[in-house]
PDB file of N, CA and C in Angstrom:
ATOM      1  N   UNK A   1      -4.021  -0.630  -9.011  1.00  0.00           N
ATOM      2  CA  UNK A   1      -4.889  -0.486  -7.864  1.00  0.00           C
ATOM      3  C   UNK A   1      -4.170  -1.010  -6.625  1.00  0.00           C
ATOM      4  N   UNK A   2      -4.583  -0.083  -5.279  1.00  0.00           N
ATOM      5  CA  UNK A   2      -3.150  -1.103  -3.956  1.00  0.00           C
ATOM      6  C   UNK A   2      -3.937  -1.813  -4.061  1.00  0.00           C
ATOM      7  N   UNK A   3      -3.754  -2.741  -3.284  1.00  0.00           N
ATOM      8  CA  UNK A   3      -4.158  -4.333  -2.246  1.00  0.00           C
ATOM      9  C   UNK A   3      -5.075  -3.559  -1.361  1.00  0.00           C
ATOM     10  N   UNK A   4      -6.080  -4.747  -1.385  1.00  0.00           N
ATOM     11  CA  UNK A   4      -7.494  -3.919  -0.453  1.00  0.00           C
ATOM     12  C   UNK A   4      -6.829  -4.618   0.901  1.00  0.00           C
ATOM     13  N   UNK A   5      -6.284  -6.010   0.784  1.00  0.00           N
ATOM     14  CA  UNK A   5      -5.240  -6.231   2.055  1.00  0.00           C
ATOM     15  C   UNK A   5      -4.404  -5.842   2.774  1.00  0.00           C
ATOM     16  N   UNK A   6      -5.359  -4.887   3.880  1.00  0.00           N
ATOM     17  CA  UNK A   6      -3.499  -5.085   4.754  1.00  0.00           C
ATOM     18  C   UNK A   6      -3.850  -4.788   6.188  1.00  0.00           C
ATOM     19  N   UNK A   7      -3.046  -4.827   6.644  1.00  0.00           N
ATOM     20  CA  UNK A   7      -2.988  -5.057   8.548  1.00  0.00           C
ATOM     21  C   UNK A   7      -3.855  -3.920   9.086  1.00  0.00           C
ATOM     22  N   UNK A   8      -4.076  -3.702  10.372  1.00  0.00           N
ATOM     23  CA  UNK A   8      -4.604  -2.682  10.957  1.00  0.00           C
ATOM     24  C   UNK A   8      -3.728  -2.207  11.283  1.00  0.00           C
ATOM     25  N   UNK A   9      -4.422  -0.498  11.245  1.00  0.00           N
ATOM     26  CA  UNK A   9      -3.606   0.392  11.311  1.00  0.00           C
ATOM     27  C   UNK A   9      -2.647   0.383  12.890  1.00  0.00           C
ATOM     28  N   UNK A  10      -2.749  -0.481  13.804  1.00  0.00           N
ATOM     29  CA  UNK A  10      -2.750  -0.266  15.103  1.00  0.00           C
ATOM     30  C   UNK A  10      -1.732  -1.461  15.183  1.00  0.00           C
ATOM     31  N   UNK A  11      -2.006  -2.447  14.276  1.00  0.00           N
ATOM     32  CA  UNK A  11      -0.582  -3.419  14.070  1.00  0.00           C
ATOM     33  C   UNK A  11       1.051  -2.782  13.543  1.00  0.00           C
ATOM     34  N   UNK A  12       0.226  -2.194  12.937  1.00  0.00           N
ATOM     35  CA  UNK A  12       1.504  -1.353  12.113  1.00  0.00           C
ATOM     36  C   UNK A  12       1.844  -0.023  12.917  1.00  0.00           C
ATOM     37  N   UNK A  13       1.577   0.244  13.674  1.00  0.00           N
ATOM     38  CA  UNK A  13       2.209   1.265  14.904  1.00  0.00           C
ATOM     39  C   UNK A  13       2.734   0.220  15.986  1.00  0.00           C
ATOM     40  N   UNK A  14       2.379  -0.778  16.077  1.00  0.00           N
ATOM     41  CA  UNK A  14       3.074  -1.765  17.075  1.00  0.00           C
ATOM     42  C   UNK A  14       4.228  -2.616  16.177  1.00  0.00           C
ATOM     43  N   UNK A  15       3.737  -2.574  15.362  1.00  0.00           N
ATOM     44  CA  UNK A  15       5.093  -3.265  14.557  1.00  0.00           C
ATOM     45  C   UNK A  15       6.411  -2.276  14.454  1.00  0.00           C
ATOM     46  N   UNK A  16       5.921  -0.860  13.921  1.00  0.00           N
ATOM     47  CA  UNK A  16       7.115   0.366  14.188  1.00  0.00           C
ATOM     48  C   UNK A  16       7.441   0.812  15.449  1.00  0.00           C
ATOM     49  N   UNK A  17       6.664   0.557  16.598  1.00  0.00           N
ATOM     50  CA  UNK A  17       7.102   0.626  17.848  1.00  0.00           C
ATOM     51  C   UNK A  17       8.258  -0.362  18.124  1.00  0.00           C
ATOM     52  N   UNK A  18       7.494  -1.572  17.902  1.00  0.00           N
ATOM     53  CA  UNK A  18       8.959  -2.403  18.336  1.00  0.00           C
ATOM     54  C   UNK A  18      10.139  -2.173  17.822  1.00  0.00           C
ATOM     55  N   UNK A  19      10.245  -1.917  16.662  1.00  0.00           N
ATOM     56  CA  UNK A  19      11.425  -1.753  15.798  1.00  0.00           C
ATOM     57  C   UNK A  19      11.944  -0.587  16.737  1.00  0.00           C
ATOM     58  N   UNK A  20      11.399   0.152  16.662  1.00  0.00           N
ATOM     59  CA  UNK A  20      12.050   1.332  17.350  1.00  0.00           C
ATOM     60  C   UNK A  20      12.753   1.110  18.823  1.00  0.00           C
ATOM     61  N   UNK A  21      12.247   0.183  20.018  1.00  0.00           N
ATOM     62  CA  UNK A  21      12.455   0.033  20.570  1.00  0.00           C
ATOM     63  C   UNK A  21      13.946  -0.963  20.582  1.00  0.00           C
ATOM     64  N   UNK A  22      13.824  -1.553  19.503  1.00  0.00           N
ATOM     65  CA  UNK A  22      14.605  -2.940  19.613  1.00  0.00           C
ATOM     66  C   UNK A  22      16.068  -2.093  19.005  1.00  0.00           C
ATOM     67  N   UNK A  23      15.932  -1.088  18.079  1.00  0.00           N
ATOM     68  CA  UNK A  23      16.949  -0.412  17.739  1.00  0.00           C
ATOM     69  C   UNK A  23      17.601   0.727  18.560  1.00  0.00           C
ATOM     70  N   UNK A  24      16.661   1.502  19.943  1.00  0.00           N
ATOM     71  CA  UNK A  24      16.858   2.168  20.725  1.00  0.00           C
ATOM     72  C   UNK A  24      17.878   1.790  21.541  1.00  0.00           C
ATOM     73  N   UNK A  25      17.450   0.328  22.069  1.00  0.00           N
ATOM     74  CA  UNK A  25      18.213  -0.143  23.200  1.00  0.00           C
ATOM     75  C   UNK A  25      19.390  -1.133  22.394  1.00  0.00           C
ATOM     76  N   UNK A  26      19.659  -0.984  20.789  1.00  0.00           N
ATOM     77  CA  UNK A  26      20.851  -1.734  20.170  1.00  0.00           C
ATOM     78  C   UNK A  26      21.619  -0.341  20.012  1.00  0.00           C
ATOM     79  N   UNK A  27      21.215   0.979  20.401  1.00  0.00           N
ATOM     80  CA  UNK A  27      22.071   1.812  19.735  1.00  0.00           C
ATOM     81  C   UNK A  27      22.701   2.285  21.669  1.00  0.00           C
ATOM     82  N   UNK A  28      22.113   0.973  22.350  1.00  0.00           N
ATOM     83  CA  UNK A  28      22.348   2.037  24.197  1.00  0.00           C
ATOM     84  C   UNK A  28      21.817   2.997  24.788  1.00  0.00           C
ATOM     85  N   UNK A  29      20.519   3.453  24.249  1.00  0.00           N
ATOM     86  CA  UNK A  29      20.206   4.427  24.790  1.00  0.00           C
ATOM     87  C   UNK A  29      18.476   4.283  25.973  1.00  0.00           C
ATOM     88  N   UNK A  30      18.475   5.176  26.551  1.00  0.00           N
ATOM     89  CA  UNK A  30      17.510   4.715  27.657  1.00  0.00           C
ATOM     90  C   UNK A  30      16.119   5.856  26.753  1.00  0.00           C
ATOM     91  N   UNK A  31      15.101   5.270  26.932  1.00  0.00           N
ATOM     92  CA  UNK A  31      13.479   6.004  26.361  1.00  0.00           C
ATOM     93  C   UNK A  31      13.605   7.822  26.655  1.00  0.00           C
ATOM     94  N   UNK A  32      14.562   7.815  27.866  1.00  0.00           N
ATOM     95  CA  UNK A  32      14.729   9.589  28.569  1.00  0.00           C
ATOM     96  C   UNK A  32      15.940   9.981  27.562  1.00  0.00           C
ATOM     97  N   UNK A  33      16.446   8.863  27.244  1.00  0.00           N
ATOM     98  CA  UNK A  33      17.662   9.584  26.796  1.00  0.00           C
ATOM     99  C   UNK A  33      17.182   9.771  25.329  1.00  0.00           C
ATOM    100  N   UNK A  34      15.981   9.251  24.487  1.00  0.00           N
ATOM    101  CA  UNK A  34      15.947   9.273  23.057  1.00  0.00           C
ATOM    102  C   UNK A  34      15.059  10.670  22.864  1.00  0.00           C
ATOM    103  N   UNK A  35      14.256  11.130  24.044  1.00  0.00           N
ATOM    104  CA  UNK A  35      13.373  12.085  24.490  1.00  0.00           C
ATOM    105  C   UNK A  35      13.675  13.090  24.326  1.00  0.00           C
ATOM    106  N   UNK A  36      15.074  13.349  25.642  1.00  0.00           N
ATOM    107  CA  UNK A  36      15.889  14.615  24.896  1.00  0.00           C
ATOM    108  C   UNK A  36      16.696  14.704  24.107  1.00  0.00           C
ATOM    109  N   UNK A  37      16.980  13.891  22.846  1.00  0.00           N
ATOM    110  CA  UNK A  37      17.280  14.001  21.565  1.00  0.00           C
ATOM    111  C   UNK A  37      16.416  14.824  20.954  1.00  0.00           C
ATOM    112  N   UNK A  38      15.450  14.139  21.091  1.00  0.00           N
ATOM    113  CA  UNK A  38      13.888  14.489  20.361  1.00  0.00           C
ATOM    114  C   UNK A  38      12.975  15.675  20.963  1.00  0.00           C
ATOM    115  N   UNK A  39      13.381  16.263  21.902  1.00  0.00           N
ATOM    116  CA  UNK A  39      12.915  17.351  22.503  1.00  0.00           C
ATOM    117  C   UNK A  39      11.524  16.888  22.478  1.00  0.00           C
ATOM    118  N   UNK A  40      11.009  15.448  23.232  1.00  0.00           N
ATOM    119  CA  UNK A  40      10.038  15.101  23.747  1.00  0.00           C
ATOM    120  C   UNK A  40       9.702  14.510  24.855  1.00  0.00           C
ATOM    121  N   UNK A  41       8.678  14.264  25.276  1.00  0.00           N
ATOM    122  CA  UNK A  41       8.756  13.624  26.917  1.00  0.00           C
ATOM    123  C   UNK A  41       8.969  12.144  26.548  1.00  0.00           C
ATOM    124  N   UNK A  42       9.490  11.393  27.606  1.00  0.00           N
ATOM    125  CA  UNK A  42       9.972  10.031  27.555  1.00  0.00           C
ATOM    126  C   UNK A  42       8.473   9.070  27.621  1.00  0.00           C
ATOM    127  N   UNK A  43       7.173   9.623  28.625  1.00  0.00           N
ATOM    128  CA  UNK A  43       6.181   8.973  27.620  1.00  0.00           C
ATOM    129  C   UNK A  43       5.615   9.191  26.217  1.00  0.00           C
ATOM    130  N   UNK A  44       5.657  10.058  25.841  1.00  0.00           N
ATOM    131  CA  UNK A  44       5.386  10.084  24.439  1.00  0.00           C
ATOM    132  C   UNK A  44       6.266   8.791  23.444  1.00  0.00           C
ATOM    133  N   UNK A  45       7.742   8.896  23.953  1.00  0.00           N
ATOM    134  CA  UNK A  45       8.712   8.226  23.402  1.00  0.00           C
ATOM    135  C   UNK A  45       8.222   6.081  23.838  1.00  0.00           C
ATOM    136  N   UNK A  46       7.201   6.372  24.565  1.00  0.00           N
ATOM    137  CA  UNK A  46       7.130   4.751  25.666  1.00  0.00           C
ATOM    138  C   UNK A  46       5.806   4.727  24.606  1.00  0.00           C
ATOM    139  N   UNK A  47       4.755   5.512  24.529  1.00  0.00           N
ATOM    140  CA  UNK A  47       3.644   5.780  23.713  1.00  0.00           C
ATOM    141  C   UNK A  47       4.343   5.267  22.492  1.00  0.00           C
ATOM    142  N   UNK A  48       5.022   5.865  21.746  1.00  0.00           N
ATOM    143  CA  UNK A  48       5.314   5.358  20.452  1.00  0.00           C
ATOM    144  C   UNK A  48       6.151   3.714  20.538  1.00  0.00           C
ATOM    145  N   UNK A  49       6.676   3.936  20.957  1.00  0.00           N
ATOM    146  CA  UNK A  49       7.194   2.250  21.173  1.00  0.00           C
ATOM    147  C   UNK A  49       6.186   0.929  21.426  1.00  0.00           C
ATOM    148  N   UNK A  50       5.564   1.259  22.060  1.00  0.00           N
ATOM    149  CA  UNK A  50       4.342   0.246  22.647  1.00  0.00           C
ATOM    150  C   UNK A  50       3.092   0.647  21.293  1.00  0.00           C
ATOM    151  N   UNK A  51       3.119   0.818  20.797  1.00  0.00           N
ATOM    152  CA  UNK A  51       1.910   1.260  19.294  1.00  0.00           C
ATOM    153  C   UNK A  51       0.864   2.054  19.938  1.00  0.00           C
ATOM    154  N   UNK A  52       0.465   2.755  20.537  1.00  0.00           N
ATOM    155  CA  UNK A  52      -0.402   3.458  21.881  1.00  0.00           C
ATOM    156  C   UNK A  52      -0.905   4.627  20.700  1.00  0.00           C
ATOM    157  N   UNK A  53       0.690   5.436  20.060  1.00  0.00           N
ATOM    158  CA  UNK A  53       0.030   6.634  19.740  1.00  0.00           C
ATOM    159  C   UNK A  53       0.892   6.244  18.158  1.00  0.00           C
ATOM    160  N   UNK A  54       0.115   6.789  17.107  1.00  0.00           N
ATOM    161  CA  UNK A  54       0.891   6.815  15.944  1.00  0.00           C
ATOM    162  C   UNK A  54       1.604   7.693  15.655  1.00  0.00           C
ATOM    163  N   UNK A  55       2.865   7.995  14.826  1.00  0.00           N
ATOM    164  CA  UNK A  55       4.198   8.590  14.525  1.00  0.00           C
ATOM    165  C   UNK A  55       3.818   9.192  12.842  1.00  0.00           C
ATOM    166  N   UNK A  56       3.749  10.182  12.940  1.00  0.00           N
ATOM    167  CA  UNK A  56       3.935  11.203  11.497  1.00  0.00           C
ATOM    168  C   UNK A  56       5.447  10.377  10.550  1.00  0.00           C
ATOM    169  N   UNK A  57       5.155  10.906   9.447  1.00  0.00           N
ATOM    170  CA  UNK A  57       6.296  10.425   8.677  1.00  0.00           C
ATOM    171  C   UNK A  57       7.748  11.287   9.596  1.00  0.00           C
ATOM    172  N   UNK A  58       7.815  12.888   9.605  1.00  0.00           N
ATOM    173  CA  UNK A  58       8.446  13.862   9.846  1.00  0.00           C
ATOM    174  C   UNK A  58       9.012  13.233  11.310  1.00  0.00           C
ATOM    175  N   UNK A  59       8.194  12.684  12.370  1.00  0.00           N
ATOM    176  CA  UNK A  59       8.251  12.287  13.180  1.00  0.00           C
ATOM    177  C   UNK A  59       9.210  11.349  13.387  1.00  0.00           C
ATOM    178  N   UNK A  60       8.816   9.914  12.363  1.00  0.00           N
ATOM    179  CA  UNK A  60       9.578   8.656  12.307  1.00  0.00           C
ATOM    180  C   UNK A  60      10.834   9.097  11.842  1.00  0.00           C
ATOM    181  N   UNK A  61      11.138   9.470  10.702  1.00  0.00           N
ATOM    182  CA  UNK A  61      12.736  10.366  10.395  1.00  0.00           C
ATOM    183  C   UNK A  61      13.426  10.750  11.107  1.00  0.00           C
ATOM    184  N   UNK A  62      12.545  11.574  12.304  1.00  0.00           N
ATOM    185  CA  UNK A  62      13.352  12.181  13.078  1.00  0.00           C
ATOM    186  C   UNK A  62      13.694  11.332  14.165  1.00  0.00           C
ATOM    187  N   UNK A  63      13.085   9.959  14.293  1.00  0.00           N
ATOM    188  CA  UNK A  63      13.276   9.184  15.666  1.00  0.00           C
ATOM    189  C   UNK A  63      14.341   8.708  14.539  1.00  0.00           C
ATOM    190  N   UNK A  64      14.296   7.978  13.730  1.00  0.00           N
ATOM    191  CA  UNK A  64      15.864   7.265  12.988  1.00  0.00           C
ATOM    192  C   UNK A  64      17.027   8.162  12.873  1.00  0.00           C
ATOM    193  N   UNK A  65      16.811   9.352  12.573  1.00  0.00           N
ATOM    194  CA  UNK A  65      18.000  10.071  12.290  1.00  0.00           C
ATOM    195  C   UNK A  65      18.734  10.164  14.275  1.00  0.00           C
ATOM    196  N   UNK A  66      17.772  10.553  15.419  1.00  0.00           N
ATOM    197  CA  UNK A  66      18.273  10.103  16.498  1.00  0.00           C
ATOM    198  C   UNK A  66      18.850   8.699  16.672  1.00  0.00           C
ATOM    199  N   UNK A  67      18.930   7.843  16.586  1.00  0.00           N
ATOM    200  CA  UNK A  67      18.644   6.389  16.683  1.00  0.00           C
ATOM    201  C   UNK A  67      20.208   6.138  15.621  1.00  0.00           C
ATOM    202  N   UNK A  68      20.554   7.035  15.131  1.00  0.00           N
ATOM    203  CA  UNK A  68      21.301   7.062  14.054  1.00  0.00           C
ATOM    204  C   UNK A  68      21.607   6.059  13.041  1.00  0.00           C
ATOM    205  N   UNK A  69      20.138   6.062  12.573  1.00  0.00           N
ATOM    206  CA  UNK A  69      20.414   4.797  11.100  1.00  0.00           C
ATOM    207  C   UNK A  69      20.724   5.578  10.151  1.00  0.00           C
ATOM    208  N   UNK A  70      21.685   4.926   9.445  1.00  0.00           N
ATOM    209  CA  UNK A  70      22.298   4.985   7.555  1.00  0.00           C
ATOM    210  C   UNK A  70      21.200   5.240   6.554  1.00  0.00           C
ATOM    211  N   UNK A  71      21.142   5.657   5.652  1.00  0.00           N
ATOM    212  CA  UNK A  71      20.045   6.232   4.598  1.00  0.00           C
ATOM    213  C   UNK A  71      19.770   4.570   4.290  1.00  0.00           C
ATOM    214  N   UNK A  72      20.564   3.988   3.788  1.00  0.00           N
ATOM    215  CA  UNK A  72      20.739   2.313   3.861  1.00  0.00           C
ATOM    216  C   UNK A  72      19.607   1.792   4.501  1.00  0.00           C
ATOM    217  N   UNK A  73      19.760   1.891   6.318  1.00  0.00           N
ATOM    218  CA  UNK A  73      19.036   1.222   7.449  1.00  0.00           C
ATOM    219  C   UNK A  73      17.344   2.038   6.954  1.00  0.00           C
ATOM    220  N   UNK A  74      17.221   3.154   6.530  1.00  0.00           N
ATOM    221  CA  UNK A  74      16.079   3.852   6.292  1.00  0.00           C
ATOM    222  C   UNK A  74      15.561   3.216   5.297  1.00  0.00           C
ATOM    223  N   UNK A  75      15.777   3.243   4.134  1.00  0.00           N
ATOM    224  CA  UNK A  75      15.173   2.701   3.270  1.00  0.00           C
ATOM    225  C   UNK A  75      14.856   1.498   3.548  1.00  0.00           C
ATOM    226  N   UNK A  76      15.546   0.515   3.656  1.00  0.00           N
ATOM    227  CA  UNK A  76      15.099  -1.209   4.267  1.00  0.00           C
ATOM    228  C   UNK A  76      14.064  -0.934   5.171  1.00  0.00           C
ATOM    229  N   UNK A  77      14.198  -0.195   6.038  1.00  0.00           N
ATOM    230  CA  UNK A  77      12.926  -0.362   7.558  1.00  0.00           C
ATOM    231  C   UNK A  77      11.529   0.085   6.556  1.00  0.00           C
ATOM    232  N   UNK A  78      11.676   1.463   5.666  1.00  0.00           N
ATOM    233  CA  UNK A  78      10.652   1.737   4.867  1.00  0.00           C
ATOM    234  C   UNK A  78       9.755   0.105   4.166  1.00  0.00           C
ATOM    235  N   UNK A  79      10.706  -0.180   3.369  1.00  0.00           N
ATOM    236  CA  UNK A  79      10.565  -1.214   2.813  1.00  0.00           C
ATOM    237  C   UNK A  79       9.623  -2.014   3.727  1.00  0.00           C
ATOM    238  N   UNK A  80      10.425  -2.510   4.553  1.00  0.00           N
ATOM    239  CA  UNK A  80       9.841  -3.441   5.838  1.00  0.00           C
ATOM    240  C   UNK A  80       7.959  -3.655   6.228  1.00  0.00           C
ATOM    241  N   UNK A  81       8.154  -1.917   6.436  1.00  0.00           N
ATOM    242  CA  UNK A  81       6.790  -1.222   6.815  1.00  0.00           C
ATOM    243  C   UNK A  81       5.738  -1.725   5.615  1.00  0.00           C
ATOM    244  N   UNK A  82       6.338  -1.511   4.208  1.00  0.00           N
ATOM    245  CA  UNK A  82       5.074  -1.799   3.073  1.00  0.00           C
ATOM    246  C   UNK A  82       5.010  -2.945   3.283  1.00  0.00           C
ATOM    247  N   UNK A  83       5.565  -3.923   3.430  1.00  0.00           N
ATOM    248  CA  UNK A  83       5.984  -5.742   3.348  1.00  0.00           C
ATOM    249  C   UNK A  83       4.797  -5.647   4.560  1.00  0.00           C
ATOM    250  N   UNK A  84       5.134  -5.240   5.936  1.00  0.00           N
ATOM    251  CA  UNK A  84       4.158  -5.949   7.331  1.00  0.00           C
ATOM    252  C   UNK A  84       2.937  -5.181   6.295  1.00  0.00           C
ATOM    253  N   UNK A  85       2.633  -3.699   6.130  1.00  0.00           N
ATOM    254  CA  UNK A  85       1.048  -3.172   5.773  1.00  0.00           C
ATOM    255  C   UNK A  85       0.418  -3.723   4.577  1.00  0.00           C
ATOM    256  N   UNK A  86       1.354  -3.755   3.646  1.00  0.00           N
ATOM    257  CA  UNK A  86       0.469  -4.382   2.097  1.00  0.00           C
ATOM    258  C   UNK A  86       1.075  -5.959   1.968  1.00  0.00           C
ATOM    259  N   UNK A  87      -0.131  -6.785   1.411  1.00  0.00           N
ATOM    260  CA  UNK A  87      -0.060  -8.230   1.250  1.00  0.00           C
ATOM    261  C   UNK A  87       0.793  -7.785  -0.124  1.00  0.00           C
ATOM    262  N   UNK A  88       0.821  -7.529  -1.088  1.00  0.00           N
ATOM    263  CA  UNK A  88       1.137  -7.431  -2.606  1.00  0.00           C
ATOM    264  C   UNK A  88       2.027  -6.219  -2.542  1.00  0.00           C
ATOM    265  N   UNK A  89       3.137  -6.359  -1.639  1.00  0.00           N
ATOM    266  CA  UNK A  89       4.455  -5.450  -1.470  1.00  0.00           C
ATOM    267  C   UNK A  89       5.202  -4.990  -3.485  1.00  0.00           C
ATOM    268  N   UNK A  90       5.061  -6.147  -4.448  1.00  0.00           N
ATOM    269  CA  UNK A  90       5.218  -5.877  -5.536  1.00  0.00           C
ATOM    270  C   UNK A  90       4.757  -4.895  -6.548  1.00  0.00           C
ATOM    271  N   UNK A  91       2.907  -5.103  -6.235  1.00  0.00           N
ATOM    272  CA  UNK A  91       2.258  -4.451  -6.892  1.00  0.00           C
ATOM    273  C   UNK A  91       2.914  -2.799  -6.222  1.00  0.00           C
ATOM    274  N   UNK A  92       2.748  -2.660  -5.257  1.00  0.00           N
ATOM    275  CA  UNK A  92       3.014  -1.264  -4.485  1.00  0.00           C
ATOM    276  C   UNK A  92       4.342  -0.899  -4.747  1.00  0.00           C
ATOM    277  N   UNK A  93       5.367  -1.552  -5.221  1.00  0.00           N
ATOM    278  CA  UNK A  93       6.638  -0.927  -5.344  1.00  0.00           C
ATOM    279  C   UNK A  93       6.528  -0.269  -6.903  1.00  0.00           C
ATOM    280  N   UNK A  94       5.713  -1.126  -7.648  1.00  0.00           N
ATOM    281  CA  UNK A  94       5.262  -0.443  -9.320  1.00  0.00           C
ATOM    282  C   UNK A  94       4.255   0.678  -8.953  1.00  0.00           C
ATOM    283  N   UNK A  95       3.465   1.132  -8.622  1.00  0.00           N
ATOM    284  CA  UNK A  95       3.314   2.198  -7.853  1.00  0.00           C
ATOM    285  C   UNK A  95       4.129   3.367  -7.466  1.00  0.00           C
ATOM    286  N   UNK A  96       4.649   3.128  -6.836  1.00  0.00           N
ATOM    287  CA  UNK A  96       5.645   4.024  -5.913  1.00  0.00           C
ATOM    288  C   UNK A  96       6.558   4.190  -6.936  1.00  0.00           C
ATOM    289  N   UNK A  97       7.302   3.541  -7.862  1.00  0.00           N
ATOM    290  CA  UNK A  97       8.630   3.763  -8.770  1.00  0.00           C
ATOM    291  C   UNK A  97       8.251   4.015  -9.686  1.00  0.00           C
TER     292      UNK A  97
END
């Protein structure tokens, strides 16, 4: 059974916002410049950073694969995400595997 524990949904778009942000501006790039990577507008890109609007899975992939993280850096941030949303990150990995 998951964990009836876990964050709001609105923490966890601010928690993947930051990340995103904090890895945007470690990879040099400006919110306009990750935009037209992403063939999106640079608020949408300020929206997702700040937790404002939530990010599709298809979505988030596609901001990392811009952002250019390692299958490596992907999986850990995944990871990350269950750790901040579920209290019982264990139970959920027997689950998932």
């Amino acid at each position: 059974m998951l964990s009836t524990q876990r964050n709001d949904n609105t923490d966890v778009s601010i928690y993947i916002g930051t990340y995103l942000k904090r890895r945007r501006k470690a990879v040099g790039l400006t919110g306009a410049q990750l935009a037209s990577r992403l063939s999106i507008s640079q608020q949408q890109v300020s929206r997702y950073e700040r937790g404002k609007n939530a990010i599709t899975i298809q979505g988030l992939l596609d901001i990392l694969q811009a952002l250019e993280l390692r299958k490596h850096d992907v999986d850990d941030f995944m990871k990350k995400i269950f750790q901040f949303y579920y209290i019982d990150v264990a139970l959920e990995a027997n689950l998932i595997n």
